[in-house]
PDB file of N, CA and C in Angstrom:
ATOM      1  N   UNK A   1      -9.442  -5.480  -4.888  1.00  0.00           N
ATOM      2  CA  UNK A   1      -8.931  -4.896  -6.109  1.00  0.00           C
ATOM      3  C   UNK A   1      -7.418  -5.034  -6.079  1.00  0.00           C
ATOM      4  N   UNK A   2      -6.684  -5.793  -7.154  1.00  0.00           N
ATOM      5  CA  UNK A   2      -4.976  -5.575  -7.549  1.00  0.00           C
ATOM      6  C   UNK A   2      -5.007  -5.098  -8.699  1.00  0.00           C
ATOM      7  N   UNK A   3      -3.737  -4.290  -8.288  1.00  0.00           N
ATOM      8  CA  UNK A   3      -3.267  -3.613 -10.078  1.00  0.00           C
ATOM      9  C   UNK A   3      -1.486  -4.181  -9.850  1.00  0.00           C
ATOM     10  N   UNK A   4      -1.436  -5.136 -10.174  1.00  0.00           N
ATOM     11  CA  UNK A   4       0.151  -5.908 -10.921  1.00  0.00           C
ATOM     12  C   UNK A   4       0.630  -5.256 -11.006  1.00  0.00           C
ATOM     13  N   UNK A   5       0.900  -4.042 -12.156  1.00  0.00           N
ATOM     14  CA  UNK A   5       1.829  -3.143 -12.293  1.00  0.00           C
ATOM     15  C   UNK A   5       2.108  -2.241 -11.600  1.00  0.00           C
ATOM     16  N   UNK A   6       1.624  -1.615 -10.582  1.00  0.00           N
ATOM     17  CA  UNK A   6       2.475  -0.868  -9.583  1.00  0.00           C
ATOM     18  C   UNK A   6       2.544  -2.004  -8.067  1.00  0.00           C
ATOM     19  N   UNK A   7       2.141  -3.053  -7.727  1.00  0.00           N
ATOM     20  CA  UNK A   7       2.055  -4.078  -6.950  1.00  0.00           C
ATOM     21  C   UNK A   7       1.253  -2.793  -5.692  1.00  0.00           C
ATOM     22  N   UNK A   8       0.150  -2.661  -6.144  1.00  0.00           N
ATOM     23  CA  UNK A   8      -1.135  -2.415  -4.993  1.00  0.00           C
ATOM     24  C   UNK A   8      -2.145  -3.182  -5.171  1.00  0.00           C
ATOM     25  N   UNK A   9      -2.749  -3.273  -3.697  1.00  0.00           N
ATOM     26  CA  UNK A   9      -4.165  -4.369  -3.302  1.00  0.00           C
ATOM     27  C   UNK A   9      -5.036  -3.104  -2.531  1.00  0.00           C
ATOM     28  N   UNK A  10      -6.102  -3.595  -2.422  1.00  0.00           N
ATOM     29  CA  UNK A  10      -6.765  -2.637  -1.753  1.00  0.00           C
ATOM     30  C   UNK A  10      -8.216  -4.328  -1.252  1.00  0.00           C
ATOM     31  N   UNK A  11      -8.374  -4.346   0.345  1.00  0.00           N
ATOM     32  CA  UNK A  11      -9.105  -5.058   0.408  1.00  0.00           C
ATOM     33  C   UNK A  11     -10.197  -4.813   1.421  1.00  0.00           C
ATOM     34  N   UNK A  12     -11.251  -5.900   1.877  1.00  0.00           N
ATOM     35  CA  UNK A  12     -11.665  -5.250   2.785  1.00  0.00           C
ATOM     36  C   UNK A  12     -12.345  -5.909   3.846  1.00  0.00           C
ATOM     37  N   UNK A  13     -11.819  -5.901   5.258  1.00  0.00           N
ATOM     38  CA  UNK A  13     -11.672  -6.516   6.359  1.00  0.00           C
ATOM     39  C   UNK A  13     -13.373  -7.138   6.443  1.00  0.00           C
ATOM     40  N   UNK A  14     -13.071  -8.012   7.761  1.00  0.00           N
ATOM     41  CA  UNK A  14     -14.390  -8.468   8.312  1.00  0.00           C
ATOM     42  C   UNK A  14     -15.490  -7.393   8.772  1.00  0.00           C
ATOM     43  N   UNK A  15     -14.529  -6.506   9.174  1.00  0.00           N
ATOM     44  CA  UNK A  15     -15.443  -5.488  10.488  1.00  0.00           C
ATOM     45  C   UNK A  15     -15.798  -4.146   9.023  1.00  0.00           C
ATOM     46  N   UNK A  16     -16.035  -4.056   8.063  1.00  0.00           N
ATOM     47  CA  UNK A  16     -15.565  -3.144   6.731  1.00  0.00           C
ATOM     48  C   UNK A  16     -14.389  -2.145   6.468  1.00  0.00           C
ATOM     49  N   UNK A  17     -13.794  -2.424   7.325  1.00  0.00           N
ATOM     50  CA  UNK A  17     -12.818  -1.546   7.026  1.00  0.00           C
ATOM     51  C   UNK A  17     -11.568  -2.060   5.926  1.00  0.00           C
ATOM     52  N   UNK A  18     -11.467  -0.814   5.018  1.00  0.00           N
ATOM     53  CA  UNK A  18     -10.172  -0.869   3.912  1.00  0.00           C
ATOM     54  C   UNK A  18      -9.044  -1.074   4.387  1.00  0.00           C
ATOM     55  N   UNK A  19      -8.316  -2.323   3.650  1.00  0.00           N
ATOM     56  CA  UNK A  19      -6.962  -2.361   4.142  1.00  0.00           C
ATOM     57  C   UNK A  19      -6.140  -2.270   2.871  1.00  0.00           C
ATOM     58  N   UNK A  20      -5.016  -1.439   2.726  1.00  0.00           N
ATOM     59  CA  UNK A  20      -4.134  -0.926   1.701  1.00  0.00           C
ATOM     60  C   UNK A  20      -2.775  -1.860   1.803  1.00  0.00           C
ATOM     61  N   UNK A  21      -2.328  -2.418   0.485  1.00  0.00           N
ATOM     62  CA  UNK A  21      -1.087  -2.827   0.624  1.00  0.00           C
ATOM     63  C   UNK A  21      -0.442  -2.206  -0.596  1.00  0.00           C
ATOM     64  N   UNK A  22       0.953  -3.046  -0.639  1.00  0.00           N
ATOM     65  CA  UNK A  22       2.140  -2.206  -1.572  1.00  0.00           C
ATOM     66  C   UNK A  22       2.994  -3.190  -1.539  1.00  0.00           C
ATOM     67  N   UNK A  23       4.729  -2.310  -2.555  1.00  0.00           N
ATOM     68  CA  UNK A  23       5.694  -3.259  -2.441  1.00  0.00           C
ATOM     69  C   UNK A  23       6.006  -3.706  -0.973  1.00  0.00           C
ATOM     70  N   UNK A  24       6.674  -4.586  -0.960  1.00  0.00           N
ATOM     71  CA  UNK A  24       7.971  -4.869   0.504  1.00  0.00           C
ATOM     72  C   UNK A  24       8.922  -3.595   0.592  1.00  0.00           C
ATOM     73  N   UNK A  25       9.548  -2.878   1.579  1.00  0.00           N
ATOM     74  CA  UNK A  25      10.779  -2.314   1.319  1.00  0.00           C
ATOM     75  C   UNK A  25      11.947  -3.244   1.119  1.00  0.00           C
ATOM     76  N   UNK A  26      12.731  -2.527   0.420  1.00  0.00           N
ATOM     77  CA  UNK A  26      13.800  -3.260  -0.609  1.00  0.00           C
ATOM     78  C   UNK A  26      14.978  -3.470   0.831  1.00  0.00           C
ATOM     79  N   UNK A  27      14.799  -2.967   2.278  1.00  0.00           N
ATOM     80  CA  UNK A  27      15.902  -4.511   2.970  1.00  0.00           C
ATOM     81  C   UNK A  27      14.649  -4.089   4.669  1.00  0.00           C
ATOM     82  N   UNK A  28      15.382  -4.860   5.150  1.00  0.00           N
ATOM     83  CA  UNK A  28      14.667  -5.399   6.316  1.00  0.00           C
ATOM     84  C   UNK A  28      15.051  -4.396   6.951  1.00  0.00           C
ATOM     85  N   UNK A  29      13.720  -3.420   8.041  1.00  0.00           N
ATOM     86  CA  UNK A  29      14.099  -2.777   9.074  1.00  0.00           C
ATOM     87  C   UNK A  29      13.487  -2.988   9.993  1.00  0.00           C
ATOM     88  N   UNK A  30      14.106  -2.531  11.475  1.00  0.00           N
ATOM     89  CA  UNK A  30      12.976  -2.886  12.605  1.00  0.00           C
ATOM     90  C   UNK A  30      12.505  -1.362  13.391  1.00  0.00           C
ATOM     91  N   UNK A  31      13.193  -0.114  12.294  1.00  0.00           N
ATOM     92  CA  UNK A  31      12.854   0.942  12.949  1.00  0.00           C
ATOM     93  C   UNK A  31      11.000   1.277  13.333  1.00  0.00           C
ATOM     94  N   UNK A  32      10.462   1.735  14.236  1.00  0.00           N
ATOM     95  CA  UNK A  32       9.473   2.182  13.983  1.00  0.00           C
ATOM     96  C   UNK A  32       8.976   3.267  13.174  1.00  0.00           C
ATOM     97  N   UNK A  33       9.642   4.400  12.411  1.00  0.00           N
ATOM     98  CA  UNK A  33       9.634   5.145  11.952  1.00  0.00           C
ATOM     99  C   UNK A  33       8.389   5.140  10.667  1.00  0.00           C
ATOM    100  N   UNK A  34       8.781   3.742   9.922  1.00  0.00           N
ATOM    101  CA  UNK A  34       7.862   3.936   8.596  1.00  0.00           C
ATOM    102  C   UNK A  34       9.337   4.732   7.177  1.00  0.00           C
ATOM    103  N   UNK A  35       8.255   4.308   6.478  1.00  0.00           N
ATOM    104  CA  UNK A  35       8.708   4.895   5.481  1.00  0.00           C
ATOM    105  C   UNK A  35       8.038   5.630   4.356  1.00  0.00           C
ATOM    106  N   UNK A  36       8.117   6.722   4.937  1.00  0.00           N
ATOM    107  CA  UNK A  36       7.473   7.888   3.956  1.00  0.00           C
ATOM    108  C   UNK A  36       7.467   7.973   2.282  1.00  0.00           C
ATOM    109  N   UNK A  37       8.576   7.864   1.677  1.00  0.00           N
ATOM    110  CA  UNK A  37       8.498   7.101   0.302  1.00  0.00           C
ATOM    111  C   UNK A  37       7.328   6.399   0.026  1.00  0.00           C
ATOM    112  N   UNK A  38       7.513   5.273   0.178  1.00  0.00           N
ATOM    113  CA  UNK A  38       7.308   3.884   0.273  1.00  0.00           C
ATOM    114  C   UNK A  38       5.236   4.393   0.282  1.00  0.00           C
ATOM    115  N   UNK A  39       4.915   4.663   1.425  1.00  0.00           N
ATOM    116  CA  UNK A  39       3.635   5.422   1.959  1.00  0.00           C
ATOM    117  C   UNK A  39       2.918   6.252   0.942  1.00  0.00           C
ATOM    118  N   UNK A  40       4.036   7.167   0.180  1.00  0.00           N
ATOM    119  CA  UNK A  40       3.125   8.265  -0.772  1.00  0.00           C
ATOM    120  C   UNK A  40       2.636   7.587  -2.436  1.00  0.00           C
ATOM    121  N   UNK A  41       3.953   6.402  -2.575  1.00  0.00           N
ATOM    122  CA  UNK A  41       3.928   5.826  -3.109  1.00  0.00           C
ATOM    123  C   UNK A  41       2.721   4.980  -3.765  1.00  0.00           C
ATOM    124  N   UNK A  42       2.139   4.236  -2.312  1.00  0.00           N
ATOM    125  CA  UNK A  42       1.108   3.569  -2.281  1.00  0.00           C
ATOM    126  C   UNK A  42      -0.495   4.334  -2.190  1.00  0.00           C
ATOM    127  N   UNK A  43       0.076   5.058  -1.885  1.00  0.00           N
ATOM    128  CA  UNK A  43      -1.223   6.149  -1.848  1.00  0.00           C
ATOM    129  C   UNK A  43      -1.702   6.486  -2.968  1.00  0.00           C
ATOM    130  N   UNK A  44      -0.762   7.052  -3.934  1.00  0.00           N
ATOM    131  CA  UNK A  44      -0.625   8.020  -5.246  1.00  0.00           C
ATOM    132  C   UNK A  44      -1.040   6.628  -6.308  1.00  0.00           C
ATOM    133  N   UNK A  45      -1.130   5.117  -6.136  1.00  0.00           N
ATOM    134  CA  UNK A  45      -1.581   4.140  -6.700  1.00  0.00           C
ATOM    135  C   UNK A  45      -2.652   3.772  -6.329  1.00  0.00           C
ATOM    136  N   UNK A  46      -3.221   3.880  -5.332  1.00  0.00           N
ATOM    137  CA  UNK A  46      -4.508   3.877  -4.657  1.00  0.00           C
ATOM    138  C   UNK A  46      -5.979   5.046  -5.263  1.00  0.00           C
ATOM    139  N   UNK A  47      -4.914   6.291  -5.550  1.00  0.00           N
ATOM    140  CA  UNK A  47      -5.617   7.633  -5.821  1.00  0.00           C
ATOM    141  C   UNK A  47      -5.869   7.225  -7.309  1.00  0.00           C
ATOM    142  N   UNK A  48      -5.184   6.725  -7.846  1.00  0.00           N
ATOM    143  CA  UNK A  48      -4.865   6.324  -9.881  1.00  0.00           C
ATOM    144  C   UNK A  48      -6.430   5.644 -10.173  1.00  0.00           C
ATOM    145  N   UNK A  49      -6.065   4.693  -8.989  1.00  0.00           N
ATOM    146  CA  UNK A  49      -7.169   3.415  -9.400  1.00  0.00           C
ATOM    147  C   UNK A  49      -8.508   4.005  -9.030  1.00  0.00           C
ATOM    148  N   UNK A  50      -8.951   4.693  -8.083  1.00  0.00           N
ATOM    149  CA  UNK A  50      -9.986   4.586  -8.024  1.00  0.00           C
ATOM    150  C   UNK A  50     -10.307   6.451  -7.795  1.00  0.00           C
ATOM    151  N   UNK A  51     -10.819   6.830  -8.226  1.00  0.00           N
ATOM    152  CA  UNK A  51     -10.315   8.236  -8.837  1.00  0.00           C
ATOM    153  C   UNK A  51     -12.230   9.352  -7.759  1.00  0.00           C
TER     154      UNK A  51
END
């Protein structure tokens, strides 16, 4: 499943498991941290689509 307008995929592996994507972050990091934004973001487009 893609929805273009918020740039989410939602797919699903060999073994069945869901794999979630989203934008890129807007510059390059190598922290491990993550980005929480970015995360709720993709979630809250994930939650839209499939309800």
């Amino acid at each position: 499943v893609t929805y273009g307008a918020d740039h989410f995929y939602i797919s699903q592996s060999d073994k069945g498991g869901l794999v979630f994507g989203g934008d890129l972050d807007g510059y390059n990091s190598y922290a491990q941290r993550g980005n929480l934004p970015l995360v709720e973001h993709v979630a809250s487009a994930g939650i839209s689509m499939l309800p």
